[in-house]
PDB file of N, CA and C in Angstrom:
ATOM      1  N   UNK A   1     123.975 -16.469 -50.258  1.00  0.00           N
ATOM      2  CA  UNK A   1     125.295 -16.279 -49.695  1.00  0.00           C
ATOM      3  C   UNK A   1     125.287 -14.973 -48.912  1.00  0.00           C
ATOM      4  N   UNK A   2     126.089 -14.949 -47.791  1.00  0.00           N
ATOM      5  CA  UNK A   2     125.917 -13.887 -46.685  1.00  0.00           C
ATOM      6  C   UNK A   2     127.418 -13.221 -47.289  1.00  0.00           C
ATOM      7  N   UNK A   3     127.266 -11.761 -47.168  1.00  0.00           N
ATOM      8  CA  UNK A   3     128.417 -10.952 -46.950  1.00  0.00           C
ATOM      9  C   UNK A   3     128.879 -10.557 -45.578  1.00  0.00           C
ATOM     10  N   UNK A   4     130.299 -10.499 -44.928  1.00  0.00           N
ATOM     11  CA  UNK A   4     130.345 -10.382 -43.813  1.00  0.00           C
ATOM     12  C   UNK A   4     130.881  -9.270 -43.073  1.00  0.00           C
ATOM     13  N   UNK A   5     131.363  -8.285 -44.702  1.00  0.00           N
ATOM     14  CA  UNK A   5     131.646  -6.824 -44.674  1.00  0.00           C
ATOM     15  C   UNK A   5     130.724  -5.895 -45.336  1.00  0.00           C
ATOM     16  N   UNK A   6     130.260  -4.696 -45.061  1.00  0.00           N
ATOM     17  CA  UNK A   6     129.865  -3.704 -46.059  1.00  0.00           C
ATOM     18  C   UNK A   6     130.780  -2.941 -47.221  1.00  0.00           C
ATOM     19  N   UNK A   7     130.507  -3.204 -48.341  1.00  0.00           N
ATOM     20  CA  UNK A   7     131.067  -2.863 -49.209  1.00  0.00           C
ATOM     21  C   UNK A   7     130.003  -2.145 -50.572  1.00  0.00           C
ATOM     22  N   UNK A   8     130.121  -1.067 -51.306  1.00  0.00           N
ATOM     23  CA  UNK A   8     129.802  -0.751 -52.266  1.00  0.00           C
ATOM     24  C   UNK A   8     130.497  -0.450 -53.370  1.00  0.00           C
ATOM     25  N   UNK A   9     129.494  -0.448 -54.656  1.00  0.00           N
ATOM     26  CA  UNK A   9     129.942  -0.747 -56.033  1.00  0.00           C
ATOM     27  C   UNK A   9     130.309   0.335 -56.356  1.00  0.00           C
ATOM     28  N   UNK A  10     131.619   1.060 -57.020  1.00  0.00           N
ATOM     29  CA  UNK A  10     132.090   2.107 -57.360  1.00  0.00           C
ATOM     30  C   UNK A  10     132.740   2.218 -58.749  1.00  0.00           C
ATOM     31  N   UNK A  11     132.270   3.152 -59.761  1.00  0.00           N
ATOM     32  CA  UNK A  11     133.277   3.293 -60.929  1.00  0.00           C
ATOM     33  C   UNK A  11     134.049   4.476 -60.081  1.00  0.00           C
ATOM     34  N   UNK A  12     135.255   4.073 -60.445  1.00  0.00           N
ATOM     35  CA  UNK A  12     136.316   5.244 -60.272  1.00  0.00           C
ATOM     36  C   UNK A  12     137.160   5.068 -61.242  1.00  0.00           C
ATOM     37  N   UNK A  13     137.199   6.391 -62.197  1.00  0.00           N
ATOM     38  CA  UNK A  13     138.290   6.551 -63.139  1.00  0.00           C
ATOM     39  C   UNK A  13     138.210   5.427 -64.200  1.00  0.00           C
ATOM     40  N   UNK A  14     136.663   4.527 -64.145  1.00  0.00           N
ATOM     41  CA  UNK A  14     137.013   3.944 -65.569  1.00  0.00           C
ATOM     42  C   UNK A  14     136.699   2.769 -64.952  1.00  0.00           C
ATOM     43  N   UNK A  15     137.457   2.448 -63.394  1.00  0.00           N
ATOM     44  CA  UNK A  15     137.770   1.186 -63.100  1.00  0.00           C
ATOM     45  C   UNK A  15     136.545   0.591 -62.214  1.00  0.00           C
ATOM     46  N   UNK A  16     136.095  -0.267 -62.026  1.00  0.00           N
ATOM     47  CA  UNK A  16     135.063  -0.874 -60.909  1.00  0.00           C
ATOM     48  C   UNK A  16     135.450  -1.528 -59.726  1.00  0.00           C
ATOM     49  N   UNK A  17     135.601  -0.767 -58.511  1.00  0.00           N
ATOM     50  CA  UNK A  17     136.159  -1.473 -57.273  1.00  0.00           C
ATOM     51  C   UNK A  17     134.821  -1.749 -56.124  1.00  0.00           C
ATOM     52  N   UNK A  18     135.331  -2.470 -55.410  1.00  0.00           N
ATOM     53  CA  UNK A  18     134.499  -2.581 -54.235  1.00  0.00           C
ATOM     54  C   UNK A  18     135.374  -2.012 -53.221  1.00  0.00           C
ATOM     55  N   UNK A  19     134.353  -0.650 -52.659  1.00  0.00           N
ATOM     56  CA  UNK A  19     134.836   0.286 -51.598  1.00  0.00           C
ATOM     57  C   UNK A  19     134.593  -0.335 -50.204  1.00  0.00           C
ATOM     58  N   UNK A  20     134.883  -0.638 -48.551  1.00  0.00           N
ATOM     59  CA  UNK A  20     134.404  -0.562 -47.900  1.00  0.00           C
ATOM     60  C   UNK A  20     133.805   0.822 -47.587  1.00  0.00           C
ATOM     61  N   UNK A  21     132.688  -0.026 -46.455  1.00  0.00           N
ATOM     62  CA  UNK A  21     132.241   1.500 -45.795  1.00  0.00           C
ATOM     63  C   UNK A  21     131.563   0.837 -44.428  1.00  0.00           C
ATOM     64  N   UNK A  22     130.833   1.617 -43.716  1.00  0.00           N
ATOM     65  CA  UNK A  22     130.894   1.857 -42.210  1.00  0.00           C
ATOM     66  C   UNK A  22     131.918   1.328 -41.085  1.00  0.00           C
ATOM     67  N   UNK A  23     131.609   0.133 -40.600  1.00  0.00           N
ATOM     68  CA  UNK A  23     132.788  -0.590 -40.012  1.00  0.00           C
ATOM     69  C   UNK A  23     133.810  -1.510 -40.216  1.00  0.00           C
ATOM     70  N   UNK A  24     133.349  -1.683 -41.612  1.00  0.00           N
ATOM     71  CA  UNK A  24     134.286  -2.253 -42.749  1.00  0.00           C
ATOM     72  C   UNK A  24     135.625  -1.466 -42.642  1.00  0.00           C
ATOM     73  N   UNK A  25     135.390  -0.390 -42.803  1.00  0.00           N
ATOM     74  CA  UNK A  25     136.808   0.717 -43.005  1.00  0.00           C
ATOM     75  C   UNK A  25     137.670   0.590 -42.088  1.00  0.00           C
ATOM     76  N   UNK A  26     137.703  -0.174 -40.764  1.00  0.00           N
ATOM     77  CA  UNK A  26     138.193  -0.494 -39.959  1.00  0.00           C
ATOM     78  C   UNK A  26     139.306  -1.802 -40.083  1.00  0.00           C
ATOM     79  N   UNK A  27     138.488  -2.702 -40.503  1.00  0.00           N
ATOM     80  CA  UNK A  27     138.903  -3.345 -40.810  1.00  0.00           C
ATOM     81  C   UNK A  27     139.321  -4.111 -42.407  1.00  0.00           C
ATOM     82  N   UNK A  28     139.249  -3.402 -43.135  1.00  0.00           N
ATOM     83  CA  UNK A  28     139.759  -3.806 -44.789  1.00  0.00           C
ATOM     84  C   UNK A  28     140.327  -2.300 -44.736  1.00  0.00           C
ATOM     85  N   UNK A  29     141.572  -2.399 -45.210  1.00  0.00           N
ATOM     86  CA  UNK A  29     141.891  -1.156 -45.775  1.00  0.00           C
ATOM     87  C   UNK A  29     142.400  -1.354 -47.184  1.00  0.00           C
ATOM     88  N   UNK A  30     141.936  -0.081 -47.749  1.00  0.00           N
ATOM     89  CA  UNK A  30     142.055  -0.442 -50.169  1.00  0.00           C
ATOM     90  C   UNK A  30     140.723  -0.922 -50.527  1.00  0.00           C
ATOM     91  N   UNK A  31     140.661  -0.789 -51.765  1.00  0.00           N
ATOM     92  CA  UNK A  31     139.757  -1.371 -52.862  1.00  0.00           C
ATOM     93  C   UNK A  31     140.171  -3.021 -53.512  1.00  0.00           C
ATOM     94  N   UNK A  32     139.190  -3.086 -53.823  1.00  0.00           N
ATOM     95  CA  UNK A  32     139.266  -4.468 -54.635  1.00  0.00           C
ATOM     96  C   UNK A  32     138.465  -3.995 -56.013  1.00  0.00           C
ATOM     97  N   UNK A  33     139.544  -4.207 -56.748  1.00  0.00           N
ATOM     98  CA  UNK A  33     139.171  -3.883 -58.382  1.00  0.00           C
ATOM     99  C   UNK A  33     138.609  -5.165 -59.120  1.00  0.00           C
ATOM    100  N   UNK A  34     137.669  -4.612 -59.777  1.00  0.00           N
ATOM    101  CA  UNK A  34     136.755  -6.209 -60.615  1.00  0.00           C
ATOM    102  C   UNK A  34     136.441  -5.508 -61.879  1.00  0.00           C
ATOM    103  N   UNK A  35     136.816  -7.098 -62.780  1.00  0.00           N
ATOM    104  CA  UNK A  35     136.021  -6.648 -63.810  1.00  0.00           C
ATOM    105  C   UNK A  35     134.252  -7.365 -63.868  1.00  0.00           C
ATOM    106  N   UNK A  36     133.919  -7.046 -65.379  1.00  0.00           N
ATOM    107  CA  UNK A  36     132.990  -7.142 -65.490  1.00  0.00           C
ATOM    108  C   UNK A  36     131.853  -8.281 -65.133  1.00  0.00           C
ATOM    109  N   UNK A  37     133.164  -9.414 -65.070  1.00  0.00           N
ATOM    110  CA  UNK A  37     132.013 -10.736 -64.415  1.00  0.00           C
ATOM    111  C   UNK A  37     132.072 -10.057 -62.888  1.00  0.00           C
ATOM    112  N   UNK A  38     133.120  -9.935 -62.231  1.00  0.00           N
ATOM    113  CA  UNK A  38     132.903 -10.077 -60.994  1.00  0.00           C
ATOM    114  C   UNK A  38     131.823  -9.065 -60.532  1.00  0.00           C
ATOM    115  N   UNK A  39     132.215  -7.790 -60.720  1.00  0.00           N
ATOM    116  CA  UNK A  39     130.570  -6.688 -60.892  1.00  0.00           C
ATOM    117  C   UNK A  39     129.289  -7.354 -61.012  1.00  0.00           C
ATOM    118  N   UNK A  40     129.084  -8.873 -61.770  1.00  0.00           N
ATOM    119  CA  UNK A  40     127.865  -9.640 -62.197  1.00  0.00           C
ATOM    120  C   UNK A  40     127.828  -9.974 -60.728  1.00  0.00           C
ATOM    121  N   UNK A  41     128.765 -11.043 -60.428  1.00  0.00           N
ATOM    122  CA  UNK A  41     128.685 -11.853 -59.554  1.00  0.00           C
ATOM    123  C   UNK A  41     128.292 -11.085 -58.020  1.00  0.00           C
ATOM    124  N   UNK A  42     129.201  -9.635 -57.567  1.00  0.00           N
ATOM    125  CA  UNK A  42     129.021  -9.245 -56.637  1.00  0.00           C
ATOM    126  C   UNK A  42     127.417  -8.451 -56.567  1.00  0.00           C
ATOM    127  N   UNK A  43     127.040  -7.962 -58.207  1.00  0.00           N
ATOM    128  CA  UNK A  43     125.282  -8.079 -57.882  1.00  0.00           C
ATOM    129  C   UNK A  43     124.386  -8.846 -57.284  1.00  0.00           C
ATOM    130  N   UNK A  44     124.782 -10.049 -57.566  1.00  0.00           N
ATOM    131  CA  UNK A  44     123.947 -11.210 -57.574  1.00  0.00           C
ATOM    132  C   UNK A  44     124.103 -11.769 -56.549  1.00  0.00           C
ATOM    133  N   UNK A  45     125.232 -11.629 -55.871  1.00  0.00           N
ATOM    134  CA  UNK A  45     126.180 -12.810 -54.809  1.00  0.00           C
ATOM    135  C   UNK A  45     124.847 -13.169 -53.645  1.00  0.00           C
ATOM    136  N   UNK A  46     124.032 -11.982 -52.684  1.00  0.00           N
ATOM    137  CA  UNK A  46     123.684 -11.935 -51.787  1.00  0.00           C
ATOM    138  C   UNK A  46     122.257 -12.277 -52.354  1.00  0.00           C
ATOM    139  N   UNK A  47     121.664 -12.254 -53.462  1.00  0.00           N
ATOM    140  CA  UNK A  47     120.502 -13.493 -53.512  1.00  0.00           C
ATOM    141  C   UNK A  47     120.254 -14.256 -54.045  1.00  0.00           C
ATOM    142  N   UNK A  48     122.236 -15.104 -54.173  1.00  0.00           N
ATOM    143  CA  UNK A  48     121.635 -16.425 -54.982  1.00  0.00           C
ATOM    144  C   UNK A  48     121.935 -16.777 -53.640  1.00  0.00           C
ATOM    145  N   UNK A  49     120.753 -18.447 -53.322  1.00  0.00           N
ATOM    146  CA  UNK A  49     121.222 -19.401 -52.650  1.00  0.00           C
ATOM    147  C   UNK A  49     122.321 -19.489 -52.166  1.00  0.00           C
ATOM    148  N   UNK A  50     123.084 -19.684 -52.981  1.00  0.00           N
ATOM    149  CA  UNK A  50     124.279 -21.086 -52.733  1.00  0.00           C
ATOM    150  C   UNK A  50     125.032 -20.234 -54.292  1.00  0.00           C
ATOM    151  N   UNK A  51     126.521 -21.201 -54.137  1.00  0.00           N
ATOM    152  CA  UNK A  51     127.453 -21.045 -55.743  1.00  0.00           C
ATOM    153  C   UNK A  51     126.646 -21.714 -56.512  1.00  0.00           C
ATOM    154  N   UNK A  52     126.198 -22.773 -56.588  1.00  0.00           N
ATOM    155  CA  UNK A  52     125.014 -23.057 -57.917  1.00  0.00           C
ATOM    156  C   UNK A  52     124.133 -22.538 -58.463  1.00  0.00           C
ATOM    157  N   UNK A  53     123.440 -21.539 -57.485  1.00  0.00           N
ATOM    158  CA  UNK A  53     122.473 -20.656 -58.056  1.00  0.00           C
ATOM    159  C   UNK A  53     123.296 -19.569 -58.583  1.00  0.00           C
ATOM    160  N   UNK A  54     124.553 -19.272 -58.106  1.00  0.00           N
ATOM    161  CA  UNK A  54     125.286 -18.048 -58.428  1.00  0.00           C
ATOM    162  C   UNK A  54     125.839 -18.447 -60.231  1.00  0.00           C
ATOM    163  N   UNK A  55     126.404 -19.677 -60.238  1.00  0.00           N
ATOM    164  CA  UNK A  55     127.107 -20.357 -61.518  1.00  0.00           C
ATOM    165  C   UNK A  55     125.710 -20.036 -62.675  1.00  0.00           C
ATOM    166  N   UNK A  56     124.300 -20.670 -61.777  1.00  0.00           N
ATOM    167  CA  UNK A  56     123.761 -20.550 -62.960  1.00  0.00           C
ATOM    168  C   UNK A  56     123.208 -19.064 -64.148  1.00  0.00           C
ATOM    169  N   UNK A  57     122.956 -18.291 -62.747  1.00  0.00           N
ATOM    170  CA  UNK A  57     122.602 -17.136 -63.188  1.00  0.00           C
ATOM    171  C   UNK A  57     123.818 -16.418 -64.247  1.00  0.00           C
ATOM    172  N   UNK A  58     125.123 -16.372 -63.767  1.00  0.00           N
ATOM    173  CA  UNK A  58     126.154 -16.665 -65.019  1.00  0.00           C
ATOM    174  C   UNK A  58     126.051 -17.210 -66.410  1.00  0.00           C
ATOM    175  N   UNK A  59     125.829 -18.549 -66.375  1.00  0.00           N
ATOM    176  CA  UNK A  59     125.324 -19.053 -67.391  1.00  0.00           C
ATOM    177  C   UNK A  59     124.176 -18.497 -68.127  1.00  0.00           C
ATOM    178  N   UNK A  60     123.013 -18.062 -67.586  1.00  0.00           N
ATOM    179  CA  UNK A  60     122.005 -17.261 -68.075  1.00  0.00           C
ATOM    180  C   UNK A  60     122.371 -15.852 -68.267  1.00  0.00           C
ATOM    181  N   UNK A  61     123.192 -14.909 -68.366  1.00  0.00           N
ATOM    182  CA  UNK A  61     123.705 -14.063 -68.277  1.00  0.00           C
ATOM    183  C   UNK A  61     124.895 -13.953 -69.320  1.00  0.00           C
ATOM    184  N   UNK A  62     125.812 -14.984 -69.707  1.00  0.00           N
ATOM    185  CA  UNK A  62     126.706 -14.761 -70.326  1.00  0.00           C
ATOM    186  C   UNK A  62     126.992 -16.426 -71.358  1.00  0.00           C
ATOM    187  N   UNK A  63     127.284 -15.915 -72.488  1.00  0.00           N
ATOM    188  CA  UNK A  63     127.889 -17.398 -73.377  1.00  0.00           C
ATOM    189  C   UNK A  63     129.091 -17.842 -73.158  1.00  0.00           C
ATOM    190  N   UNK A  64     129.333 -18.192 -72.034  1.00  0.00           N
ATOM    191  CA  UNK A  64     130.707 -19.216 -71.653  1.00  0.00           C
ATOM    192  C   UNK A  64     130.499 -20.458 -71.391  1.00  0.00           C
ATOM    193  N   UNK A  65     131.150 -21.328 -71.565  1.00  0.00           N
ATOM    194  CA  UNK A  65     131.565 -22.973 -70.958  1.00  0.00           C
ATOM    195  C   UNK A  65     131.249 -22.618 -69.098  1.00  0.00           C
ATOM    196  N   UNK A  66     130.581 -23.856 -69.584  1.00  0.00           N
ATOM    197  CA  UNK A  66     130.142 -23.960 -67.511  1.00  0.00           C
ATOM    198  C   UNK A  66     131.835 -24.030 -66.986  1.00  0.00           C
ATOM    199  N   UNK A  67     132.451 -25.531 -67.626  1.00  0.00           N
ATOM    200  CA  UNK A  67     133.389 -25.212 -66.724  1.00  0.00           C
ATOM    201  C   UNK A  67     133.824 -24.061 -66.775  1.00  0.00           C
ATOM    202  N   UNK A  68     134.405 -22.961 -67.729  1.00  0.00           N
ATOM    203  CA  UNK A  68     135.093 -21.647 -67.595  1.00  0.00           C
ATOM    204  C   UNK A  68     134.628 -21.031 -66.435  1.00  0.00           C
ATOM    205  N   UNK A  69     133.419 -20.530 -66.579  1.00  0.00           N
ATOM    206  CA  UNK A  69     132.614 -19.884 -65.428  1.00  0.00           C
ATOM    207  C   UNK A  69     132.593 -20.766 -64.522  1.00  0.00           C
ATOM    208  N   UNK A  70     133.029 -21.677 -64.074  1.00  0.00           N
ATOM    209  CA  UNK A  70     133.079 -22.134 -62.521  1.00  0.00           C
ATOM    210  C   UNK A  70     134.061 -21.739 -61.836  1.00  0.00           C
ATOM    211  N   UNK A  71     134.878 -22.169 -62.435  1.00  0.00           N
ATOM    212  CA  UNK A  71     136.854 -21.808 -62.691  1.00  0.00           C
ATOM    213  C   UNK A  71     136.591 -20.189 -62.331  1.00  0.00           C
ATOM    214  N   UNK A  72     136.203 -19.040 -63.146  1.00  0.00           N
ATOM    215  CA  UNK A  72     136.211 -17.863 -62.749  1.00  0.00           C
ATOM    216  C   UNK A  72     135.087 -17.710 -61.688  1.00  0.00           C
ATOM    217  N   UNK A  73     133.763 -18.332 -61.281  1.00  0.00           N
ATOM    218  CA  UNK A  73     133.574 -17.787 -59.929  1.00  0.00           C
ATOM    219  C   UNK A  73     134.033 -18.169 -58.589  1.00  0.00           C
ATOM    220  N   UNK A  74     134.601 -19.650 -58.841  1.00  0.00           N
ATOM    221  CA  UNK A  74     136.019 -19.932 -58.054  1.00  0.00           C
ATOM    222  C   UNK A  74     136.802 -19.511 -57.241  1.00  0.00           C
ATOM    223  N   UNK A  75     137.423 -18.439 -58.653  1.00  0.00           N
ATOM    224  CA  UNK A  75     138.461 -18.103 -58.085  1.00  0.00           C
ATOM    225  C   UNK A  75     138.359 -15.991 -57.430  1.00  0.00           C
ATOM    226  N   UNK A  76     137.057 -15.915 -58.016  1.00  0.00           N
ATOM    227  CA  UNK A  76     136.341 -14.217 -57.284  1.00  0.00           C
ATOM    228  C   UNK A  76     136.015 -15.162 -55.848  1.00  0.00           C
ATOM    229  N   UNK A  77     135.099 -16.119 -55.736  1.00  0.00           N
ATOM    230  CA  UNK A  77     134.430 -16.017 -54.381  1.00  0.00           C
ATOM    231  C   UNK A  77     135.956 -16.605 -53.536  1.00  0.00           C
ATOM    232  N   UNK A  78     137.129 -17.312 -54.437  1.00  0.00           N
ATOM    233  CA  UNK A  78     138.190 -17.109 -53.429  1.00  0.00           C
ATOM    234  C   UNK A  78     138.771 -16.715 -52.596  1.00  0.00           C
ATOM    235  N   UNK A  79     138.687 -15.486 -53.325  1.00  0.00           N
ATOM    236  CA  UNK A  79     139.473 -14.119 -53.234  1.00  0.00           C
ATOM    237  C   UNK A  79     139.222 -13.233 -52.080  1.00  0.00           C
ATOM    238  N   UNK A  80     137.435 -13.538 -52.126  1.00  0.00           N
ATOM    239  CA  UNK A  80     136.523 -12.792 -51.185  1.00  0.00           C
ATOM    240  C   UNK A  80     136.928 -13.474 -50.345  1.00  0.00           C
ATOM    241  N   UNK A  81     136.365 -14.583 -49.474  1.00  0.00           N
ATOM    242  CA  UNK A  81     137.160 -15.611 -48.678  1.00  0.00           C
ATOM    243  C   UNK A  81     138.402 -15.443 -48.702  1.00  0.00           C
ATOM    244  N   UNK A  82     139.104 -15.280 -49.107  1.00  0.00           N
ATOM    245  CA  UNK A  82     140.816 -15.197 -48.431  1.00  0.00           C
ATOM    246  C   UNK A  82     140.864 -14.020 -47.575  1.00  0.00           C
ATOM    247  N   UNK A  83     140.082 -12.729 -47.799  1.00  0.00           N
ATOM    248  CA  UNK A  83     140.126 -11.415 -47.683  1.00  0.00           C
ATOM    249  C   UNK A  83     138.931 -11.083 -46.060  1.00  0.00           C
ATOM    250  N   UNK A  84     138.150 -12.183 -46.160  1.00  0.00           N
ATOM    251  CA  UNK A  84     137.206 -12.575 -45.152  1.00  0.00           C
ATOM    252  C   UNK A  84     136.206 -11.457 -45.578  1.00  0.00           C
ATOM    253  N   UNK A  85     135.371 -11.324 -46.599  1.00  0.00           N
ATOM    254  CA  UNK A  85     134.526 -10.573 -47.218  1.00  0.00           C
ATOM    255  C   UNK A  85     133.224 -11.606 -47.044  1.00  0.00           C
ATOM    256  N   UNK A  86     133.438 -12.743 -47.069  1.00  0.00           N
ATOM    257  CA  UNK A  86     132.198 -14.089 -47.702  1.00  0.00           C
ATOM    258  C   UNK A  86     132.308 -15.179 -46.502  1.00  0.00           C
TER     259      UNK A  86
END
């Protein structure tokens, strides 16, 4: 999966956001706060394949119900896509 902004991983104050940066800052303005799956997912995002390779590495990574974890990467790679990040 391709990213179509620059963004990096930031603890601030506890919390985990995704900062833009270079010409991103232009165009996204704010953070996007994640928790701990999404931090997984935005590790991983740019060398899985595809959402199947992304779902599975989840699954290998954490003890949830496939469906749950589909449902939650769903609705992160949504989010990204609504925001035009993905």
């Amino acid at each position: 999966m391709k990213l179509k902004m620059d963004f990096i991983l930031r603890d601030i104050v506890g919390e985990t956001v995704l900062v833009p940066i270079n010409e991103s800052t232009s165009s996204f303005n704010g953070l996007i706060t994640v928790n701990e799956l999404g931090k997984f997912i935005w590790e991983n995002i740019e060398s899985s394949n595809d959402e199947d390779e992304l779902l599975q590495r989840i699954l290998d990574e954490y003890e949830v119900d496939k469906d749950v974890a589909k449902a939650d990467l769903d609705e992160f790679l949504g989010k990204l896509k609504a925001v035009d990040i993905i």
